[in-house]
Each structure stands twice: as C-alpha cells, then as structure tokens.
C-alpha atoms as a PDB file:
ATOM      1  CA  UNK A   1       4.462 -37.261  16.269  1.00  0.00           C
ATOM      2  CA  UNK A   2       3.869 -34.230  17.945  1.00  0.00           C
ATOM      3  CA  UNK A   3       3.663 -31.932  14.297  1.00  0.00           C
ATOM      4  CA  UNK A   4       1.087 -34.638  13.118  1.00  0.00           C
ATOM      5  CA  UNK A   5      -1.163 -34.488  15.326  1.00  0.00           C
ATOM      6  CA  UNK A   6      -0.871 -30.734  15.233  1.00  0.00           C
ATOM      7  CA  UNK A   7      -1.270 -30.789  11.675  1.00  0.00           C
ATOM      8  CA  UNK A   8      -4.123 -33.117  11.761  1.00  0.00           C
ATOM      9  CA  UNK A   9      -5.801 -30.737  14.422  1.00  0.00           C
ATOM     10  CA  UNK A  10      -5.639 -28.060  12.081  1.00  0.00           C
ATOM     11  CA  UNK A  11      -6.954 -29.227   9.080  1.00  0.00           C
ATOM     12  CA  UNK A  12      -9.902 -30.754  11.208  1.00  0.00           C
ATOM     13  CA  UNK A  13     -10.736 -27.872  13.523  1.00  0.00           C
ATOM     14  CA  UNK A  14     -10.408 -25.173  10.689  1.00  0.00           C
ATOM     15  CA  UNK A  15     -13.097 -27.537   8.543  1.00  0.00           C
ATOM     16  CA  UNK A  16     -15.250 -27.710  11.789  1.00  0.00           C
ATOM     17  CA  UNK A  17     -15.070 -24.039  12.223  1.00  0.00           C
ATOM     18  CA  UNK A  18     -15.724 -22.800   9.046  1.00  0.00           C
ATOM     19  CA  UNK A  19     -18.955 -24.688   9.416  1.00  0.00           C
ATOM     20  CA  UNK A  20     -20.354 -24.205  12.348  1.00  0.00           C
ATOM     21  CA  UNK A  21     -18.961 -20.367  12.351  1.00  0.00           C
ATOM     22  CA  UNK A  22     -20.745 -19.623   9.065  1.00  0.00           C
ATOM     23  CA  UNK A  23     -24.191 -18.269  10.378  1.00  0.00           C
ATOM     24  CA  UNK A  24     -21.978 -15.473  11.873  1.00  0.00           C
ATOM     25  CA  UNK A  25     -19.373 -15.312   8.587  1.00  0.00           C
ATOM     26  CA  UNK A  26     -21.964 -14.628   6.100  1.00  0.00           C
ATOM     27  CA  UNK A  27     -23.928 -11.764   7.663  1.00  0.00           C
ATOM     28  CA  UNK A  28     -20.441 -10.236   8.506  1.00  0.00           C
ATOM     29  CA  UNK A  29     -19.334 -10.768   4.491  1.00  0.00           C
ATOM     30  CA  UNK A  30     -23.234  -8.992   3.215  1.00  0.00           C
ATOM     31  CA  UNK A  31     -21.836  -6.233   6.328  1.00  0.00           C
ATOM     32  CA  UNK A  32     -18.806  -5.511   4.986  1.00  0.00           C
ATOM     33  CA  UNK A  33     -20.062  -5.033   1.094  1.00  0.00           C
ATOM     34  CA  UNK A  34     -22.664  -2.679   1.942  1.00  0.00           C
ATOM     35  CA  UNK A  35     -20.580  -0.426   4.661  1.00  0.00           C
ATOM     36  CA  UNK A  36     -16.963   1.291   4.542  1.00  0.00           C
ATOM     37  CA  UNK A  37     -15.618   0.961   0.941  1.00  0.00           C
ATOM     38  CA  UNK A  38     -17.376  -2.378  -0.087  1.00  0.00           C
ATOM     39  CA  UNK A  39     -14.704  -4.701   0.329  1.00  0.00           C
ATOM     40  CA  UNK A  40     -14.510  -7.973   2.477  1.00  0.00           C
ATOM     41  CA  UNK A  41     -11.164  -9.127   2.448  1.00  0.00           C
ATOM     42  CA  UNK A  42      -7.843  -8.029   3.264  1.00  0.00           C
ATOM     43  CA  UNK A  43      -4.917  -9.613   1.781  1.00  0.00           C
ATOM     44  CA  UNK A  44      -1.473  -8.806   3.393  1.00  0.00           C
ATOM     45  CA  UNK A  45       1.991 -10.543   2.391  1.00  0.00           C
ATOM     46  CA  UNK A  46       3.617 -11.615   5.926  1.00  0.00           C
ATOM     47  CA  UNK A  47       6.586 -13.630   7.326  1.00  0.00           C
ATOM     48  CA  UNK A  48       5.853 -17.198   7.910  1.00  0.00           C
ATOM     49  CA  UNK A  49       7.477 -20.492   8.312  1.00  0.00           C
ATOM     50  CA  UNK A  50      11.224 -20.284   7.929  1.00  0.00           C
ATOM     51  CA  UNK A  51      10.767 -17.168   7.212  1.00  0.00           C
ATOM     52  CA  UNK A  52       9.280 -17.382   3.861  1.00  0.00           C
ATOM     53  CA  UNK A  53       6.602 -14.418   2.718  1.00  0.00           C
ATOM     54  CA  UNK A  54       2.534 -15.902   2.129  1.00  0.00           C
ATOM     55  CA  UNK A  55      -0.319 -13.843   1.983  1.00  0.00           C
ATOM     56  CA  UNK A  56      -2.989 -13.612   4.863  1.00  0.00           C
ATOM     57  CA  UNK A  57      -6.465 -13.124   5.060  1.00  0.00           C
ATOM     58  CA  UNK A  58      -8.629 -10.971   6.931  1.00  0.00           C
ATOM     59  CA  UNK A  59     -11.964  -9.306   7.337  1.00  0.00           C
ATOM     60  CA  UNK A  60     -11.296  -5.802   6.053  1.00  0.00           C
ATOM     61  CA  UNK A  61     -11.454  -3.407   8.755  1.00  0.00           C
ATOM     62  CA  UNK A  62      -9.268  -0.012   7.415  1.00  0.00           C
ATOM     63  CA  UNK A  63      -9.741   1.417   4.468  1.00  0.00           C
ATOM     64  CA  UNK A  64      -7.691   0.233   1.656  1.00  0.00           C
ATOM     65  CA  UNK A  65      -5.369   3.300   1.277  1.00  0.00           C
ATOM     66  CA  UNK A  66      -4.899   3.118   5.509  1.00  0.00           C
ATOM     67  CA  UNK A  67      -0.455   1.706   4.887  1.00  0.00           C
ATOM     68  CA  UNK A  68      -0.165   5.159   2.781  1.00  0.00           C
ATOM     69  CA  UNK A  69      -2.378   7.477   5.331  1.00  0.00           C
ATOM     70  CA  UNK A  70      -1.296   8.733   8.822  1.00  0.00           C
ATOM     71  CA  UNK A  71      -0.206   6.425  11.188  1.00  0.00           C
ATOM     72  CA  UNK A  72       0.927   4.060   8.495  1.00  0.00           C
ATOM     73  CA  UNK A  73       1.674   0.565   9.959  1.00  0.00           C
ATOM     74  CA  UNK A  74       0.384   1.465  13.617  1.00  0.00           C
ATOM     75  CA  UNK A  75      -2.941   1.146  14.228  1.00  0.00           C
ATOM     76  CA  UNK A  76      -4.433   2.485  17.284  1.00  0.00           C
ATOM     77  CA  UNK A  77      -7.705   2.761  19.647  1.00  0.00           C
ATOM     78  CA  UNK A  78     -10.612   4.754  17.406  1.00  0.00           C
ATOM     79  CA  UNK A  79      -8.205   5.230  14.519  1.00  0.00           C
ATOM     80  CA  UNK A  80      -9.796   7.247  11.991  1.00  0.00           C
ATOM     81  CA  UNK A  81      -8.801   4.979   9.553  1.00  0.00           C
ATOM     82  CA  UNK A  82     -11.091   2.190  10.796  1.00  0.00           C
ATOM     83  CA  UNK A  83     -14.434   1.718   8.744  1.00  0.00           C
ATOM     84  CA  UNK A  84     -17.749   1.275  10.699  1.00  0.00           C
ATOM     85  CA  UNK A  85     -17.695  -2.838  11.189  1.00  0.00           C
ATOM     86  CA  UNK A  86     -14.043  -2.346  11.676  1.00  0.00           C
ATOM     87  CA  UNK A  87     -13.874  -0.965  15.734  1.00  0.00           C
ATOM     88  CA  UNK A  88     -16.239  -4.491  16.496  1.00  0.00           C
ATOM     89  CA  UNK A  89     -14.735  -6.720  14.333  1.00  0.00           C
ATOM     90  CA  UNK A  90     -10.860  -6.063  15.496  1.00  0.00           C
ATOM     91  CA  UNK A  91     -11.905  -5.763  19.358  1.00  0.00           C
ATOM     92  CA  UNK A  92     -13.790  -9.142  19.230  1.00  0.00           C
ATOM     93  CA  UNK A  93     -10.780 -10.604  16.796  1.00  0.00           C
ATOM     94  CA  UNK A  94     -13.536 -11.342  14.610  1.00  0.00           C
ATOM     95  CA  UNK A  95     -11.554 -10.461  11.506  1.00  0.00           C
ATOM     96  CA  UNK A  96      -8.936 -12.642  12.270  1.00  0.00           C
ATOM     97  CA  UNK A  97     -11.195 -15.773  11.429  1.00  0.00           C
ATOM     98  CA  UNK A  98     -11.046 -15.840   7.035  1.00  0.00           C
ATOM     99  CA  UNK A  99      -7.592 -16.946   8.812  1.00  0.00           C
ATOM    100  CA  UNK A 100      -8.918 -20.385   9.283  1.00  0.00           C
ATOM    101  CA  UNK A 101      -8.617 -20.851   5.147  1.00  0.00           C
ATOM    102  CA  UNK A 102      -4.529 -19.984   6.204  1.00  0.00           C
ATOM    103  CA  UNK A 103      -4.663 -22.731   8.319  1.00  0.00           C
ATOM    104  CA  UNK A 104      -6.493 -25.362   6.273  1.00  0.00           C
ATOM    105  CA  UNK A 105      -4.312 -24.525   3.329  1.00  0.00           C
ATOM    106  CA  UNK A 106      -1.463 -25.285   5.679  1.00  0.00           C
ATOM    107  CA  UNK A 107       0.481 -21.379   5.502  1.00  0.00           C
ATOM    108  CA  UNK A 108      -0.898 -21.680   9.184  1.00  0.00           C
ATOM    109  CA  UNK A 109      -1.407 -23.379  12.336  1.00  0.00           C
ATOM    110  CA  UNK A 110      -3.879 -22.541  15.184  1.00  0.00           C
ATOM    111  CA  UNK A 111      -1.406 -21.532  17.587  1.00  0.00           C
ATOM    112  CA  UNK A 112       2.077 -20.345  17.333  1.00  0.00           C
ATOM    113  CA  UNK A 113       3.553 -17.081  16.278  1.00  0.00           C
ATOM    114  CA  UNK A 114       1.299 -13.948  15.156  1.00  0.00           C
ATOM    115  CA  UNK A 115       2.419 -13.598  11.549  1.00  0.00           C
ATOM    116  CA  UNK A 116       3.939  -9.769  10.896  1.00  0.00           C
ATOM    117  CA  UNK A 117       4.634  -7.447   7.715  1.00  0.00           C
ATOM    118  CA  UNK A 118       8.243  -7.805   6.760  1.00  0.00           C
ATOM    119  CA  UNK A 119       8.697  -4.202   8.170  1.00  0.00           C
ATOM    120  CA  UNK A 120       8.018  -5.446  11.153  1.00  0.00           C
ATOM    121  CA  UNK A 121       9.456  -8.476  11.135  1.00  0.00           C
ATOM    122  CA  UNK A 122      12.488  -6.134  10.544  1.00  0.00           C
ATOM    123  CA  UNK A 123      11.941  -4.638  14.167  1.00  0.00           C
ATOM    124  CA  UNK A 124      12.598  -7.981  15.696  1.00  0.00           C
ATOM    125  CA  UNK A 125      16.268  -8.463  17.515  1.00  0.00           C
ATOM    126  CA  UNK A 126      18.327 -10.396  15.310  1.00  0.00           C
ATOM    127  CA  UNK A 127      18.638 -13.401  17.728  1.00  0.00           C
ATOM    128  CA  UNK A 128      14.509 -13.269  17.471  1.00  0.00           C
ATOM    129  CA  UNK A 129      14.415 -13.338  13.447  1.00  0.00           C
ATOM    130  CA  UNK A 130      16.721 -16.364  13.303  1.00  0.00           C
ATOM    131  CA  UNK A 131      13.981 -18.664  15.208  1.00  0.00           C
ATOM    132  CA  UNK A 132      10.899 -16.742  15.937  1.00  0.00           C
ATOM    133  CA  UNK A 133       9.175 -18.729  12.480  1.00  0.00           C
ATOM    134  CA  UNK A 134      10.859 -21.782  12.943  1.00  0.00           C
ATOM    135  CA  UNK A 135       7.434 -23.104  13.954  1.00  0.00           C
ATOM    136  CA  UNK A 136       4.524 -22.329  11.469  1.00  0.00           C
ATOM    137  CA  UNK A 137       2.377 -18.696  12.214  1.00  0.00           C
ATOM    138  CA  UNK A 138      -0.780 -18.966  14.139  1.00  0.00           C
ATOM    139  CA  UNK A 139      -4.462 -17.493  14.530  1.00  0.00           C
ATOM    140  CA  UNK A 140      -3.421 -17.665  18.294  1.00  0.00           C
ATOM    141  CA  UNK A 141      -0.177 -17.467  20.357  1.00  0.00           C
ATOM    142  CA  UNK A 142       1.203 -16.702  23.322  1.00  0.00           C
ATOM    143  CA  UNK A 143       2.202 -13.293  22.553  1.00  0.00           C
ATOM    144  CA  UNK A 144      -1.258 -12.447  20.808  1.00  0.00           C
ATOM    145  CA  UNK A 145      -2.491 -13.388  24.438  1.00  0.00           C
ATOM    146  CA  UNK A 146      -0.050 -11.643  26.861  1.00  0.00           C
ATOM    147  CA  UNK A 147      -0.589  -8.200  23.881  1.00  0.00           C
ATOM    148  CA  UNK A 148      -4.257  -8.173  23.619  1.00  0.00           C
ATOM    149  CA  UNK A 149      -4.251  -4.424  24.967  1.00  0.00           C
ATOM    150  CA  UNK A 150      -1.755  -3.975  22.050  1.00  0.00           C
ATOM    151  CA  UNK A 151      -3.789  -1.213  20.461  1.00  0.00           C
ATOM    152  CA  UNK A 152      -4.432   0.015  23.768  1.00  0.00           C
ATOM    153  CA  UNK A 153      -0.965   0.077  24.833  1.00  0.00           C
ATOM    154  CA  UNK A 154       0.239   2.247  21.487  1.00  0.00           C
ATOM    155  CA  UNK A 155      -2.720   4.889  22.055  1.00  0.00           C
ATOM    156  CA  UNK A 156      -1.195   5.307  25.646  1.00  0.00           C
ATOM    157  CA  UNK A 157       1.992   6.362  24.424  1.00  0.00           C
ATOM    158  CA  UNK A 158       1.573   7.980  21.389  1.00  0.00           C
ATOM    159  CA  UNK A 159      -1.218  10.360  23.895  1.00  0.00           C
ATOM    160  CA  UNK A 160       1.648  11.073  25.519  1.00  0.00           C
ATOM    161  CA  UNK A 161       3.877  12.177  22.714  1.00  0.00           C
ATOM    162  CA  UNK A 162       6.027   9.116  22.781  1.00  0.00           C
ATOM    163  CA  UNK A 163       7.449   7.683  19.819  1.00  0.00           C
ATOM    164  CA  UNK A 164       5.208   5.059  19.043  1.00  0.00           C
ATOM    165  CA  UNK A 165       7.267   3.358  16.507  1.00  0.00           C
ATOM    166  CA  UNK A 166      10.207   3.036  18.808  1.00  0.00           C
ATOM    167  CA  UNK A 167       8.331   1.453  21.605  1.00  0.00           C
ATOM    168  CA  UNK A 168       7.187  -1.096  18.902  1.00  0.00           C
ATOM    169  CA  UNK A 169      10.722  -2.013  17.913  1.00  0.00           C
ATOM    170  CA  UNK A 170      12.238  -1.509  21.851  1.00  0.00           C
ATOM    171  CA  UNK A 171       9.569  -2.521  24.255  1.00  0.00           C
ATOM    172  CA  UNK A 172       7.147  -5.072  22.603  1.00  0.00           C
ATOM    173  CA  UNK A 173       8.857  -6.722  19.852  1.00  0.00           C
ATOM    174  CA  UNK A 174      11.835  -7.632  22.217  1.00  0.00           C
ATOM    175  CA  UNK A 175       9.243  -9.115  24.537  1.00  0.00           C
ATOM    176  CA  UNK A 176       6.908 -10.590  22.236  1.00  0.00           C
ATOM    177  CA  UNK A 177      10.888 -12.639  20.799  1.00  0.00           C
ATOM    178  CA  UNK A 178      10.614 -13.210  24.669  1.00  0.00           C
ATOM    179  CA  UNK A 179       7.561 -15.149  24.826  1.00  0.00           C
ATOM    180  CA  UNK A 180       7.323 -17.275  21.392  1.00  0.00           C
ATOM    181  CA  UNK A 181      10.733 -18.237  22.088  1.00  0.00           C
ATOM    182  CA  UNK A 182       9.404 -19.819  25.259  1.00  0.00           C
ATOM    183  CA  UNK A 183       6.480 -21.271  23.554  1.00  0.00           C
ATOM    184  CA  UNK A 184       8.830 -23.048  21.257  1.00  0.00           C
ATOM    185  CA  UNK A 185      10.915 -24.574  24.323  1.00  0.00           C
ATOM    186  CA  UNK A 186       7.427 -25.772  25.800  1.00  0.00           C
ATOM    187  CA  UNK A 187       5.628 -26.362  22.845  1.00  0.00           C
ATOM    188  CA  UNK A 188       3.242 -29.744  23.109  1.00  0.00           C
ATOM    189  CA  UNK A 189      -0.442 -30.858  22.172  1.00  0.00           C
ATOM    190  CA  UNK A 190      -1.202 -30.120  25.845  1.00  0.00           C
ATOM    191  CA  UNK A 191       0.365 -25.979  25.935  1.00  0.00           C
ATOM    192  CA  UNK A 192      -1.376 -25.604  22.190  1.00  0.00           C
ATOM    193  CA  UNK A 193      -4.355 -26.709  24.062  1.00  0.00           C
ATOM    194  CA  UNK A 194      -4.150 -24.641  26.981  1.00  0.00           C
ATOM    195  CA  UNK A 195      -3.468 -21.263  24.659  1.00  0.00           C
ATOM    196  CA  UNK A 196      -6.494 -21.992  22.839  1.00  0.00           C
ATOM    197  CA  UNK A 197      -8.650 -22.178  25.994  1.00  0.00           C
ATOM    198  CA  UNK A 198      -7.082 -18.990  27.333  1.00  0.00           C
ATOM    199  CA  UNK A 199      -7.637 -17.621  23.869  1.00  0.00           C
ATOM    200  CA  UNK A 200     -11.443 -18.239  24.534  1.00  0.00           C
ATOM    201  CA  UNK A 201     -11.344 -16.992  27.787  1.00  0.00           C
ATOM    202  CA  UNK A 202     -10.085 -13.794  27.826  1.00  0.00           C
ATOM    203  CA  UNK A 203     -11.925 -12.280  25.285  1.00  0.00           C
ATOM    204  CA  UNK A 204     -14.957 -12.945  27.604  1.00  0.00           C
ATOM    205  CA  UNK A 205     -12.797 -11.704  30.817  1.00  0.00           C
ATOM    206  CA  UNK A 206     -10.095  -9.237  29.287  1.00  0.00           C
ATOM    207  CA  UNK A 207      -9.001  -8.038  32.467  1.00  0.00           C
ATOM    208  CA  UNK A 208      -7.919 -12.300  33.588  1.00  0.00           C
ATOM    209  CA  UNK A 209      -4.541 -13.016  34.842  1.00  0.00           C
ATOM    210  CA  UNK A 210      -5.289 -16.703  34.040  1.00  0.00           C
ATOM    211  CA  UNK A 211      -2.099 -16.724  31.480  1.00  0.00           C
ATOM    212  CA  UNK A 212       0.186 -16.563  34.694  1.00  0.00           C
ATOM    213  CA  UNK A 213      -1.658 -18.934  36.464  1.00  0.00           C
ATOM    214  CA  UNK A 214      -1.465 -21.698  33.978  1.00  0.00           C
ATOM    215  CA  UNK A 215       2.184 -20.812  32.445  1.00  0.00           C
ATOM    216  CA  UNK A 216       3.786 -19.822  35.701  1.00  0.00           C
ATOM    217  CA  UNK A 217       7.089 -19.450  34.405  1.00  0.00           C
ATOM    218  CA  UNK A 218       6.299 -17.463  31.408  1.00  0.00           C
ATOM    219  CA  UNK A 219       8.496 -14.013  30.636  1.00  0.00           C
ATOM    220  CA  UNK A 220       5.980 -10.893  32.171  1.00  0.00           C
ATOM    221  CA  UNK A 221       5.207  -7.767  31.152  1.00  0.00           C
ATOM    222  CA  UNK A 222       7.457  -5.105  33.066  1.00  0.00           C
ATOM    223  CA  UNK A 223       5.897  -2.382  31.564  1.00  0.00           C
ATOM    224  CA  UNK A 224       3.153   0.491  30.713  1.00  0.00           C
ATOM    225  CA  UNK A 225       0.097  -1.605  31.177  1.00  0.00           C
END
C-alpha cells in the first residue's frame, strides 16, 4: 500500500510542480542558453533502483568538459569549473528540479537515496551497495539533508591538503550507507513527509538542527563540520 501511494504522490506532485514552478523554469532555461557555454541540460548516467544505471537530468551548472578537468568528480565551493548561473543554481538546489521529469517518468521518487555516478557508487562499503538502491533514488533524502554543507565540507579539507577523495570514500560515503539504511528501516508516507518539509526548511535556515529534533534517533555526524 505504502509504494502506491508513494508512487501516486509522485506522479501527482511532479505534474503539480512542473506547473506551478514554470514561471521560475523558463527564465532559468533562456539563462542558461545565453550564459556559460549555451547549454541547459545535464545528462549523467547514475545508479538507481536495484542498482540498475538511468540517466539524470539537471540544470547545467559546469562546463561540459568539467569530469576531464581538475578536480574531476569533486566539486567544491567557487570551483572554477562552475559557469556564472551555476554558483546560484547549485546553492539554492535549483538545478536539481529538471529532476522532477525523473520522477514522473518513474526512474525516481521524491525522497529516498541521492542517485551517484557508478564511480562513486563504487566508494560505497560493500554491505551499503547490496541495499542502499533497494528503494528507488530521490530529489530528496535523508542524507542529501544531514550533507547539505557537502561542498563545503570537501573545500575544508582539500584547504588543508587532505585527500579529498579519500574522505569521500572513508568519512561520508560510510555515513551517508549510515543514514539511507535507516531511512529504509523507517521508511513510511509520514517520514517521506517529514524529509520533504525539512527539505523546505533548511534551505531557508541552513544553519537548523531541526533533522535531530524530528528523527531523534537518526546516525549523527561525528565529524569536520
């Protein structure tokens, strides 16, 4: 019962969104053609359900050559690599919404999982891999919440001439296997809801401890903040 209504939630608040975001959608689209290299859209193959490959969309915010240039997969604060909508678009998680059409074409659901590049993916503990997608990817999760400051986070260490790979695959990706795996024990219309709300909030109040408050056993951060 649970996935339909989930499902059904989807397909209905992707529509509604779609709609009533498009007054903000199209100036970003007529944006992105006239600045940066002209594109719009970014299409990356990632990991999804069961672990099967799809392709996700984005609002383009590195130029297209970025995978080849310095820094390759890791993105961090005022990366040189970002074009000039880019910085706005990826602190506001803007360019995460062409996701929606992921989520009405069912590749996605609103919540759940952040989907990853199969490098990365790679990164994960093995005991993560084997159930981390066992629940569809999402435009929201848990760990997108709890590693907002993600960007933030990297630029710390690799300022300090840490390795900034190895705290991907060491420090956050075991954690991050932390948290969805505790979403999927407590998974219900009800948490989905309460992620989404916390979602909203703390992009308006990024410094909010409100994740704690509402999921009171959830794994915590024990790190670099």
């Amino acid at each position: 019962m649970y996935l339909s209504i989930k499902r059904f939630f989807d397909i209905f608040s992707s529509l509604v969104a779609l709609i009533v975001l498009s007054p903000l959608l199209i100036p970003i689209v007529i944006g992105l053609k006239l600045t940066g290299e002209g594109y719009i859209f970014y299409f990356q193959e990632r990991v999804g359900l069961k672990n099967k490959p799809f392709d996700i969309y984005k609002f383009a915010t590195m130029l297209k050559d970025s995978p080849n240039m310095k820094g390759g997969l890791i993105t961090t604060k005022k990366d040189p690599r970002i074009t000039p909508m880019g910085g706005f678009l990826r602190k506001s998680k803007i360019n995460e919404l062409p996701q929606l059409l992921n989520i009405l074409f069912g590749h996605m659901s609103v919540v759940g999982p952040r989907p990853v590049m199969q490098k990365s993916f790679d990164a994960y503990p093995e005991e993560v891999q084997k159930v981390i997608y066992n629940v569809k990817p999402g435009l929201t999760g848990i760990g997108s919440i709890v590693f907002r400051d993600e960007e933030e986070l990297i630029t710390k260490v690799r300022d300090k001439g840490g390795d900034t790979w190895d705290f991907y695959k060491n420090t956050i990706y075991p954690h991050k296997g932390a948290l969805e795996q505790w979403y999927q024990k407590n998974q219900s219309f009800w948490t989905d809801l309460k992620i989404i709300i916390i979602t909203a909030w703390v992009v308006l109040v990024p410094e909010s401890n409100i994740l704690y408050t509402w999921f009171k056993e959830l794994p915590k951060r024990n790190f670099i903040k």
